[in-house]
C-alpha atoms as a PDB file:
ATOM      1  CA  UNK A   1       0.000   0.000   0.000  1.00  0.00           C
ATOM      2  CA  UNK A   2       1.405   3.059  -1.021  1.00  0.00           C
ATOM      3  CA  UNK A   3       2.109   5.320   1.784  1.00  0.00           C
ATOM      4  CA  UNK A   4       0.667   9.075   2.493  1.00  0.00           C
ATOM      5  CA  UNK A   5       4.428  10.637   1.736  1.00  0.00           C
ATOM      6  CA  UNK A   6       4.914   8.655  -1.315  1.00  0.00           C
ATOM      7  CA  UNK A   7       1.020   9.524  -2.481  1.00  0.00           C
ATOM      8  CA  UNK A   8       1.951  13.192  -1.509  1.00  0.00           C
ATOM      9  CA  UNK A   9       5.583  13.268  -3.288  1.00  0.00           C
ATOM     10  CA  UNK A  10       3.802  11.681  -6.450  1.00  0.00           C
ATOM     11  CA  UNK A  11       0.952  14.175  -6.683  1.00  0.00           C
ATOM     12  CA  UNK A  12       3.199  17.211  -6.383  1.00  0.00           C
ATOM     13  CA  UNK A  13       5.541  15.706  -9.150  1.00  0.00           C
ATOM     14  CA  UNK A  14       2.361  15.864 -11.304  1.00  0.00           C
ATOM     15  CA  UNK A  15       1.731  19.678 -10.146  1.00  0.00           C
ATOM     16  CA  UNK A  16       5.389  20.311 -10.950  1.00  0.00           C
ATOM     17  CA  UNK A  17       4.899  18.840 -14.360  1.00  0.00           C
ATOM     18  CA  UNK A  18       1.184  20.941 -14.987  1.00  0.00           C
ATOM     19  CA  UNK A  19       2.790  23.830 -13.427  1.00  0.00           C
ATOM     20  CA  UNK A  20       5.723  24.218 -15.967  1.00  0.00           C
ATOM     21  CA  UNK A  21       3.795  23.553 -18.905  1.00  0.00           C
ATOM     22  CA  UNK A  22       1.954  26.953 -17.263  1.00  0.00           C
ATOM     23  CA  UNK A  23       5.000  28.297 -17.284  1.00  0.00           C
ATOM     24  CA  UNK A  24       6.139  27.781 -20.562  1.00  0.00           C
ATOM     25  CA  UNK A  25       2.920  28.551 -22.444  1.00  0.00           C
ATOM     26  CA  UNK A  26       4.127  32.318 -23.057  1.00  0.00           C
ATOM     27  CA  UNK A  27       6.786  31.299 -24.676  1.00  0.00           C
ATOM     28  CA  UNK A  28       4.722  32.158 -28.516  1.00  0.00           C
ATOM     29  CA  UNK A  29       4.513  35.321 -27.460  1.00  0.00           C
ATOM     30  CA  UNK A  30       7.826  35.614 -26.562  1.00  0.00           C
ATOM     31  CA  UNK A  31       8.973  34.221 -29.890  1.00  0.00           C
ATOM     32  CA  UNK A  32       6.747  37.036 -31.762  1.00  0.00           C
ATOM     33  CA  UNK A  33       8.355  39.709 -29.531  1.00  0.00           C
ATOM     34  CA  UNK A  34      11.666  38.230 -30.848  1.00  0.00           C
ATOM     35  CA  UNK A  35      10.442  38.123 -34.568  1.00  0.00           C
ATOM     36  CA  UNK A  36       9.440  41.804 -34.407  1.00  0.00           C
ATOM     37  CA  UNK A  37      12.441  42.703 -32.220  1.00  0.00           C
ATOM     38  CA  UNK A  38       9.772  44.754 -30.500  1.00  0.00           C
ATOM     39  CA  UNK A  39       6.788  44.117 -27.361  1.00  0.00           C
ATOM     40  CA  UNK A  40       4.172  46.285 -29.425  1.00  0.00           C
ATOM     41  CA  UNK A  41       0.960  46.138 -27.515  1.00  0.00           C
ATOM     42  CA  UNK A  42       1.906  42.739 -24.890  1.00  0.00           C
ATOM     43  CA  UNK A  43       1.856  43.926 -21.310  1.00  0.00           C
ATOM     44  CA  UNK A  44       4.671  42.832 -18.495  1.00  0.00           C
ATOM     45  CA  UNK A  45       2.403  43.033 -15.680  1.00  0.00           C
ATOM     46  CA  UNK A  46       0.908  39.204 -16.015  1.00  0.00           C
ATOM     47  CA  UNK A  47       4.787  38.151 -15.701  1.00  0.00           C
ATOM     48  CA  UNK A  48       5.502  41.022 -12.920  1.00  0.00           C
ATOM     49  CA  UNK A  49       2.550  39.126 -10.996  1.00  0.00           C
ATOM     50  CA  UNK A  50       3.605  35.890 -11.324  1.00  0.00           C
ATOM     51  CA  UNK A  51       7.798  36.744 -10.432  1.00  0.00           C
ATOM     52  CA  UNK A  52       5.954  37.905  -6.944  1.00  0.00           C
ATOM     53  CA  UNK A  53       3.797  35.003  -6.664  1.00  0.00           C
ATOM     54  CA  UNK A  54       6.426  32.808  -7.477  1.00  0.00           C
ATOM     55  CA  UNK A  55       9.323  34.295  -4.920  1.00  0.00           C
ATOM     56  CA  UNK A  56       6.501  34.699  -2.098  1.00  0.00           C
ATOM     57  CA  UNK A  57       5.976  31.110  -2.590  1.00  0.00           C
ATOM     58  CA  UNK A  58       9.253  29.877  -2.520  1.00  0.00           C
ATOM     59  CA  UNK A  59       9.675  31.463   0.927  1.00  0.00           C
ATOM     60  CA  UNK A  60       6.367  29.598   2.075  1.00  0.00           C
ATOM     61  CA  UNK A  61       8.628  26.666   1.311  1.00  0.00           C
ATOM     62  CA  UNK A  62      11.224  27.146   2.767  1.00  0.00           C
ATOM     63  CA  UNK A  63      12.134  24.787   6.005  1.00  0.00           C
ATOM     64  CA  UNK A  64      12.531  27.685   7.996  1.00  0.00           C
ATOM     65  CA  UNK A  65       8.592  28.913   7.389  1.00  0.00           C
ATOM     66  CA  UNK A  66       6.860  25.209   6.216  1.00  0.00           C
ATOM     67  CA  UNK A  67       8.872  22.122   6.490  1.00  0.00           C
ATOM     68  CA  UNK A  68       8.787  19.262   3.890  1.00  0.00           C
ATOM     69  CA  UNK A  69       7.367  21.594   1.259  1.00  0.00           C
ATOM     70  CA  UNK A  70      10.521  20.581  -1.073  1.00  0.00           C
ATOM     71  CA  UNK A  71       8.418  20.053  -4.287  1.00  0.00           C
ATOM     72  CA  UNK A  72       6.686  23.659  -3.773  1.00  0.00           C
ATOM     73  CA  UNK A  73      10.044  25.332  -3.528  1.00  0.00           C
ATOM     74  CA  UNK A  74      11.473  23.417  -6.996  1.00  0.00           C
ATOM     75  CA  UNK A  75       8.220  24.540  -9.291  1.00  0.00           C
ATOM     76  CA  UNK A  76       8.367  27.873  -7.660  1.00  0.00           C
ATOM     77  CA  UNK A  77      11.770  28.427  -7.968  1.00  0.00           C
ATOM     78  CA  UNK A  78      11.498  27.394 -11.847  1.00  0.00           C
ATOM     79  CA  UNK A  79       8.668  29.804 -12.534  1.00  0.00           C
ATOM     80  CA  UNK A  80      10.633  32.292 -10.724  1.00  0.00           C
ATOM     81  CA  UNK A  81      13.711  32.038 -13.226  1.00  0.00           C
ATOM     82  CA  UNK A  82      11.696  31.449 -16.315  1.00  0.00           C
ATOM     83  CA  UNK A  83       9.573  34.737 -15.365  1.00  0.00           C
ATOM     84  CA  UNK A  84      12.927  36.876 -15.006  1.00  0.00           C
ATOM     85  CA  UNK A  85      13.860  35.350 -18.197  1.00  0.00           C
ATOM     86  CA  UNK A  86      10.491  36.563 -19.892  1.00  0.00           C
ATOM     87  CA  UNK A  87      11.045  39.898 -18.297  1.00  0.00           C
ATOM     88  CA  UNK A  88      14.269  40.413 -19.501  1.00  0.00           C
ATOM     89  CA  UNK A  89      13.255  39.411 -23.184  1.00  0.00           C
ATOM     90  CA  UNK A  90      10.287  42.009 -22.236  1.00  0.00           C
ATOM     91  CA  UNK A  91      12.899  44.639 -21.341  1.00  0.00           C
ATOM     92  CA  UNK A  92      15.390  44.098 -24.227  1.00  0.00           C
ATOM     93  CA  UNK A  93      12.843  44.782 -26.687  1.00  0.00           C
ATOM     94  CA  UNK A  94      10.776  47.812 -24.578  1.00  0.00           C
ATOM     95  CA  UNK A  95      11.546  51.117 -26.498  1.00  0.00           C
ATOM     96  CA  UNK A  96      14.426  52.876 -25.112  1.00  0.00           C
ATOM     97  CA  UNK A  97      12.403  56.094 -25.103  1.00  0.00           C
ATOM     98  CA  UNK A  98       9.341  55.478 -22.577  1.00  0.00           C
ATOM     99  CA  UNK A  99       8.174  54.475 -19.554  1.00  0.00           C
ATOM    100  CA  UNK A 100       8.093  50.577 -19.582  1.00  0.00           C
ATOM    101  CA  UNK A 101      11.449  49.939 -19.309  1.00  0.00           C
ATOM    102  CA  UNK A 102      11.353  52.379 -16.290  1.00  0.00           C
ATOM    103  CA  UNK A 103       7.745  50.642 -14.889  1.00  0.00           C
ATOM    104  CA  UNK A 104       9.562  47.395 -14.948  1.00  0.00           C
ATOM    105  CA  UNK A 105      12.266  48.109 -12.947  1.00  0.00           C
ATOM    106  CA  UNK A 106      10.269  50.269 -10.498  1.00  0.00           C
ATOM    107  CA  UNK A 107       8.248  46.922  -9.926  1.00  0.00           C
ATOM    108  CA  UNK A 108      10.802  44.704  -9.631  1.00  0.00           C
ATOM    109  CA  UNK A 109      12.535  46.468  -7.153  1.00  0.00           C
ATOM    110  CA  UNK A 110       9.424  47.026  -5.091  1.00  0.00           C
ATOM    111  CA  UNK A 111       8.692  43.242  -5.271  1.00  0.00           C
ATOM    112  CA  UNK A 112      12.052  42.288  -3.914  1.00  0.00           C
ATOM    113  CA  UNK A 113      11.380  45.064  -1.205  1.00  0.00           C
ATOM    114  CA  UNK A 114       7.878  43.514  -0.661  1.00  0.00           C
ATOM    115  CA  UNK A 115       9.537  40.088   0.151  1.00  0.00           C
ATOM    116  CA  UNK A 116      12.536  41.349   1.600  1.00  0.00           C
ATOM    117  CA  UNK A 117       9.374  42.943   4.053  1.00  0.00           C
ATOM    118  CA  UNK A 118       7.800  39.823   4.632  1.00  0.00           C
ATOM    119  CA  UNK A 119      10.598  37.423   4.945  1.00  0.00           C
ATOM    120  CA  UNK A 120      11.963  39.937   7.912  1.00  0.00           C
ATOM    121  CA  UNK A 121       8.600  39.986  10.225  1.00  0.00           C
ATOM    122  CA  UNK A 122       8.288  36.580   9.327  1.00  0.00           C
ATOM    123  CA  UNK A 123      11.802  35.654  10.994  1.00  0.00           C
ATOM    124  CA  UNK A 124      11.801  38.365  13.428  1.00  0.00           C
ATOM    125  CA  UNK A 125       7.929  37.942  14.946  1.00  0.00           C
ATOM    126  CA  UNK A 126       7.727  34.215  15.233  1.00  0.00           C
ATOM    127  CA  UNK A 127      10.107  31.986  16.514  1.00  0.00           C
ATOM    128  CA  UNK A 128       8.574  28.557  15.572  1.00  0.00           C
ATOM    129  CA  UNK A 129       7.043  26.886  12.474  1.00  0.00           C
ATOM    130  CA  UNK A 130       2.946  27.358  12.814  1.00  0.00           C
ATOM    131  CA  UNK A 131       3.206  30.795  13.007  1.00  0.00           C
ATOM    132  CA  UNK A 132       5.271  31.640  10.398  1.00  0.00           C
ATOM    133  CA  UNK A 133       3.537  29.538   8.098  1.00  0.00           C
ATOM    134  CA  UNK A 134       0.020  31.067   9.163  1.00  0.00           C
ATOM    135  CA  UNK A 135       1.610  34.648   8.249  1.00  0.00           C
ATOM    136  CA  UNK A 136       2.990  33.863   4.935  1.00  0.00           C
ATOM    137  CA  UNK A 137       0.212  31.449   4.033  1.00  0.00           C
ATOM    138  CA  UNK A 138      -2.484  34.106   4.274  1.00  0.00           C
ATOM    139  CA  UNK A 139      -0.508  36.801   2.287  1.00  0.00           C
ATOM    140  CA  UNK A 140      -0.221  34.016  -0.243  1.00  0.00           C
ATOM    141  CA  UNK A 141      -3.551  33.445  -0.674  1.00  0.00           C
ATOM    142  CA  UNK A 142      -4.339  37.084  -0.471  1.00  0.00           C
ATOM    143  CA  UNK A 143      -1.943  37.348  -3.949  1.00  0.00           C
ATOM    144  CA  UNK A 144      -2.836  34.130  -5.593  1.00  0.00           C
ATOM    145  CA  UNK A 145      -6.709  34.961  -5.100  1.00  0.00           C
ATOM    146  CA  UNK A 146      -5.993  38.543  -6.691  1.00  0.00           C
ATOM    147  CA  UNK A 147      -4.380  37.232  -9.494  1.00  0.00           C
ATOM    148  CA  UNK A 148      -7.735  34.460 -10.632  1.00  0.00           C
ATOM    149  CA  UNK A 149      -9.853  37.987 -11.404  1.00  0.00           C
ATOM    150  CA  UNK A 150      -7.707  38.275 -14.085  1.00  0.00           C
ATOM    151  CA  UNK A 151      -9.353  35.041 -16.102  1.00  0.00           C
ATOM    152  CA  UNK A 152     -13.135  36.526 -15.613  1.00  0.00           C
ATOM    153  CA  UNK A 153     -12.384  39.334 -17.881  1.00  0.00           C
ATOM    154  CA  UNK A 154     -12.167  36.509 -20.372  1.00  0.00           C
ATOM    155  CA  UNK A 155     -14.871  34.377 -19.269  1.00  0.00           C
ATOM    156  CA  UNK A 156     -17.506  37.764 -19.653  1.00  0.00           C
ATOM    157  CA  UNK A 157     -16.190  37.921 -23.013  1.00  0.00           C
ATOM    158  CA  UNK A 158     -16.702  34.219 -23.871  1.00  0.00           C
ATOM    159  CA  UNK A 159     -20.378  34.884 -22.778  1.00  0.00           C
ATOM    160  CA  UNK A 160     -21.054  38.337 -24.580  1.00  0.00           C
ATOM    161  CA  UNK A 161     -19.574  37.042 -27.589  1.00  0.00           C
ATOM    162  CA  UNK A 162     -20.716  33.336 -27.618  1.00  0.00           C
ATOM    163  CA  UNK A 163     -17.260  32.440 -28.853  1.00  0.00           C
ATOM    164  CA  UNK A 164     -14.146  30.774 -27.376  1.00  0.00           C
ATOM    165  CA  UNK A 165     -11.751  32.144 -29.549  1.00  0.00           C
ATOM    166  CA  UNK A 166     -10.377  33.928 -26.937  1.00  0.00           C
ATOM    167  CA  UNK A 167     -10.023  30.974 -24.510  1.00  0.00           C
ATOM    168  CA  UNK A 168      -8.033  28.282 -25.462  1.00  0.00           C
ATOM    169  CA  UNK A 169      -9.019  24.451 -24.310  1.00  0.00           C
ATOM    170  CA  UNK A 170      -5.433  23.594 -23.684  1.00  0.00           C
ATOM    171  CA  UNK A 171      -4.729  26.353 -21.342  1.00  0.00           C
ATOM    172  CA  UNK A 172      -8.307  25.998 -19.644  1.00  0.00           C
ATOM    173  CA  UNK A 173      -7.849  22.319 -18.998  1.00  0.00           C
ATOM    174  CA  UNK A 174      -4.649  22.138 -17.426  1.00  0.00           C
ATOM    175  CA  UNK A 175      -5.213  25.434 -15.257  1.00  0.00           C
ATOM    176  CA  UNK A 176      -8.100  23.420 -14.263  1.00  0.00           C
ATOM    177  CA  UNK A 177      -5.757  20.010 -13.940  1.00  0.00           C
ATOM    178  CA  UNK A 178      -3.287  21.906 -12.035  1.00  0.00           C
ATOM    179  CA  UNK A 179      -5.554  23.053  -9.294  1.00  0.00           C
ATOM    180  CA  UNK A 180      -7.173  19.519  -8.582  1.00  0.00           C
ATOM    181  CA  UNK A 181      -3.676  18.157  -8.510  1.00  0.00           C
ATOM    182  CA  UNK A 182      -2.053  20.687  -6.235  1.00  0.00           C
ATOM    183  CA  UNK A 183      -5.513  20.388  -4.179  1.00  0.00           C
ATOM    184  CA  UNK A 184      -4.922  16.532  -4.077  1.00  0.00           C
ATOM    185  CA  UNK A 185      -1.295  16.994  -2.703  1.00  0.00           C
ATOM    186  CA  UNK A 186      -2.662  19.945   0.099  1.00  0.00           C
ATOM    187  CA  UNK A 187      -5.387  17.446   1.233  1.00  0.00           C
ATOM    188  CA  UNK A 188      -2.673  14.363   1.772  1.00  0.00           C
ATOM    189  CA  UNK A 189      -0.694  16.137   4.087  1.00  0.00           C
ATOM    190  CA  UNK A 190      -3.313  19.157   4.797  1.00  0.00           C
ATOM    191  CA  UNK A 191      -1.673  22.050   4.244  1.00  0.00           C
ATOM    192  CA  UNK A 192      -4.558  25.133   4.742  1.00  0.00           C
ATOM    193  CA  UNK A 193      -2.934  27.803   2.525  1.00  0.00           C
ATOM    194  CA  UNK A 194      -1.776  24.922  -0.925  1.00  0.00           C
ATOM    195  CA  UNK A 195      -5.545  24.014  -0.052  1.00  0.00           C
ATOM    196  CA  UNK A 196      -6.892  27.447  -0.151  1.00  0.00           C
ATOM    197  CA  UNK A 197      -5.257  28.514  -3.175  1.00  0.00           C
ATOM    198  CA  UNK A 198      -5.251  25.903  -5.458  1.00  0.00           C
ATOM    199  CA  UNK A 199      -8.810  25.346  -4.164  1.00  0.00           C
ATOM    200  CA  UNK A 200      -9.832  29.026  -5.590  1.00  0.00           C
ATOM    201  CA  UNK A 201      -7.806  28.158  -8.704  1.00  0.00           C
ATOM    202  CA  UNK A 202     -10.032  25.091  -9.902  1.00  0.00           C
ATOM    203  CA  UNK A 203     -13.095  27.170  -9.910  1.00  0.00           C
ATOM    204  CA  UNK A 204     -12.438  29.735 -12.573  1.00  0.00           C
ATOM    205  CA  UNK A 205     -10.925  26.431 -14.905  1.00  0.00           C
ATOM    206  CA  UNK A 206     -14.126  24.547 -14.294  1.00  0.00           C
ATOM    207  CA  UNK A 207     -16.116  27.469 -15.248  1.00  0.00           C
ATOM    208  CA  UNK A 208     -13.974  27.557 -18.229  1.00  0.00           C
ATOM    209  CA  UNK A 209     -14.287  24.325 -19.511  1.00  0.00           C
ATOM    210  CA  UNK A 210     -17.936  24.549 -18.775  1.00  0.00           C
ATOM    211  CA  UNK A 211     -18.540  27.712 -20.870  1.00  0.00           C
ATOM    212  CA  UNK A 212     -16.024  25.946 -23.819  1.00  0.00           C
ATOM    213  CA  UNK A 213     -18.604  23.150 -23.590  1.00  0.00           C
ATOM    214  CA  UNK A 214     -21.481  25.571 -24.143  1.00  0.00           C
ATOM    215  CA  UNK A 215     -20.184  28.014 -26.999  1.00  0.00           C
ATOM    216  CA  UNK A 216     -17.433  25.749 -28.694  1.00  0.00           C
ATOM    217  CA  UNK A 217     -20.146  25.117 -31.787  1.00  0.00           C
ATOM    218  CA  UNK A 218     -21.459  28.807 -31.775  1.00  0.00           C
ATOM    219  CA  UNK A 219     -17.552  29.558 -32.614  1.00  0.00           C
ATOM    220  CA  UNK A 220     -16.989  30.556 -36.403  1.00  0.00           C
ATOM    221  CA  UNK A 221     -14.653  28.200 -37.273  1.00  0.00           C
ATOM    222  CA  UNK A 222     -12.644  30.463 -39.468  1.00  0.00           C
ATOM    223  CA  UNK A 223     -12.369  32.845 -36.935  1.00  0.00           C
ATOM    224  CA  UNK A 224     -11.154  30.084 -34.431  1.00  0.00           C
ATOM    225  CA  UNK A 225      -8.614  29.162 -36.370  1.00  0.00           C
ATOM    226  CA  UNK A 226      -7.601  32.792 -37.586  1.00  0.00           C
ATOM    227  CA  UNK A 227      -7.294  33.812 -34.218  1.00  0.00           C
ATOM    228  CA  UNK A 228      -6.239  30.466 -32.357  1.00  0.00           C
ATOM    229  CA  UNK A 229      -2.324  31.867 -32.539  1.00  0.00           C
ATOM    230  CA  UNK A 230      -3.013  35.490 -30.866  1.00  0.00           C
ATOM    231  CA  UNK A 231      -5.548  33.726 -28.469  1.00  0.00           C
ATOM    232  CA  UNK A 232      -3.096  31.806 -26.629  1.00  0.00           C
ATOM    233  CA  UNK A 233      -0.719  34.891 -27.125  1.00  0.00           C
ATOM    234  CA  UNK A 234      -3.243  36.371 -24.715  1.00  0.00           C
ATOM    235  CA  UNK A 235      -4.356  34.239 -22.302  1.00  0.00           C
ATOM    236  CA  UNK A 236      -0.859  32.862 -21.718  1.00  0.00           C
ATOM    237  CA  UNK A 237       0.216  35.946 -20.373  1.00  0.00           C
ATOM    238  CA  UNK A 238      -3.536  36.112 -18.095  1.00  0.00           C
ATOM    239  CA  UNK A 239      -4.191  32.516 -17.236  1.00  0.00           C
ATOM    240  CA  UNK A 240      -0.593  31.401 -16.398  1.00  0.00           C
ATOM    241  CA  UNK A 241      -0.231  32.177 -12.868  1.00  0.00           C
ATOM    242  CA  UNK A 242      -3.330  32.061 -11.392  1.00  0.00           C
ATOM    243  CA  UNK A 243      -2.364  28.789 -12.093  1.00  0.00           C
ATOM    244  CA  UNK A 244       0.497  28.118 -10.518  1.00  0.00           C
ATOM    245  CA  UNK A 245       0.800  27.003  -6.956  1.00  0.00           C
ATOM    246  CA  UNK A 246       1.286  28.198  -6.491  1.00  0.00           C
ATOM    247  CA  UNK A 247       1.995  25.567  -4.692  1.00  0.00           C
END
């Protein structure tokens, strides 16, 4: 009989696996920004709200906060680097004359301030384990939660428009995959905040799949396929992280 550790280690290799094809699905959009050696109209914040998701995460993680959390800290850490790399790509190719390059960099430095914040009351406050997990857990979920409104701008335009062009199955089903999974790991070895957040997370993909189900045929099928490239250009930035755990 397999054992609750090994059931536990097993589901959160899964997650991992979900959780960097998340990752990775901007990666179109960052090959157009490449092509046109330019970022045009695509937006940094969806990757400047997933770099803080990611690093407040990792800290969750950490033995020092929430022991035997190994397999959050590995995805984390890996959608932490592959964020900075997006950014980076995002601030190569910003004009040199504007204010991205310069909103970037303003909110990457207040990010690692924000952390820097926590991850001092955090050590300083509490002395043992619960606590600090309790304190960082909750500002987790407070983040994580924030960043699922982004998806229901979509899903309103699914329903005004009875089409799905704008939503791609792929990314729908495995935001919706990666939540039961990470849910599945956070109820072997309960862990509240994993629970919480990846709880909140399968709601918006299960709406999502639901309203593909319902408008899928009332899409013009030249129009799904027209637009099938800049859909997932879209949503990859949007859907991405409210996917990740994070765990």
């Amino acid at each position: 009989m397999v054992s609750a550790t090994v059931a536990r280690n097993i589901a959160g290799i899964f997650g991992n696996i979900i959780s960097l094809f998340l990752f990775l699905s901007p990666i179109p959009t960052f090959i157009t920004i490449y092509k046109m050696k330019k970022v045009e109209e695509y937006k940094a914040d969806p990757y400047l709200a997933t770099v803080l998701n990611c690093a407040l995460w990792v800290f969750y993680g950490l033995p020092i906060v929430h022991p035997d959390s190994l397999l959050v800290i590995t995805i984390n850490v890996t959608g932490l680097a592959i964020e900075l790399f997006y950014l980076s790509v995002f601030f190569y190719f910003s004009p040199t004359q504007g204010k991205v390059k310069v909103k970037v960099g303003i909110w990457l430095i207040g990010e690692m301030v924000f952390v820097g914040i926590v991850a001092t009351c955090t050590l300083l406050l509490f002395n043992t384990h619960n606590p600090r997990s309790t304190f960082v857990g909750i500002i987790c979920v407070i983040f994580i939660s924030i960043m699922y409104i982004a998806p229901l701008t979509i899903m309103s335009k699914v329903i005004k428009t009875k089409s799905v062009k704008y939503m791609p199955f792929s990314l729908s089903l495995a935001n919706f995959m990666n939540g039961v999974i990470w849910v599945i790991y956070a109820l072997i070895k309960f862990d509240l905040f994993i629970l919480i957040g990846n709880g909140l997370g399968t709601i918006p993909g299960a709406v999502q799949l639901i309203l593909y189900a319902c408008y899928y045929k009332t899409t013009p099928k030249d129009e799904e396929e027209e637009n099938l490239s800049k859909a997932n250009l879209q949503l990859s930035g949007n859907e991405e992280h409210a996917k990740r755990v994070s765990a």
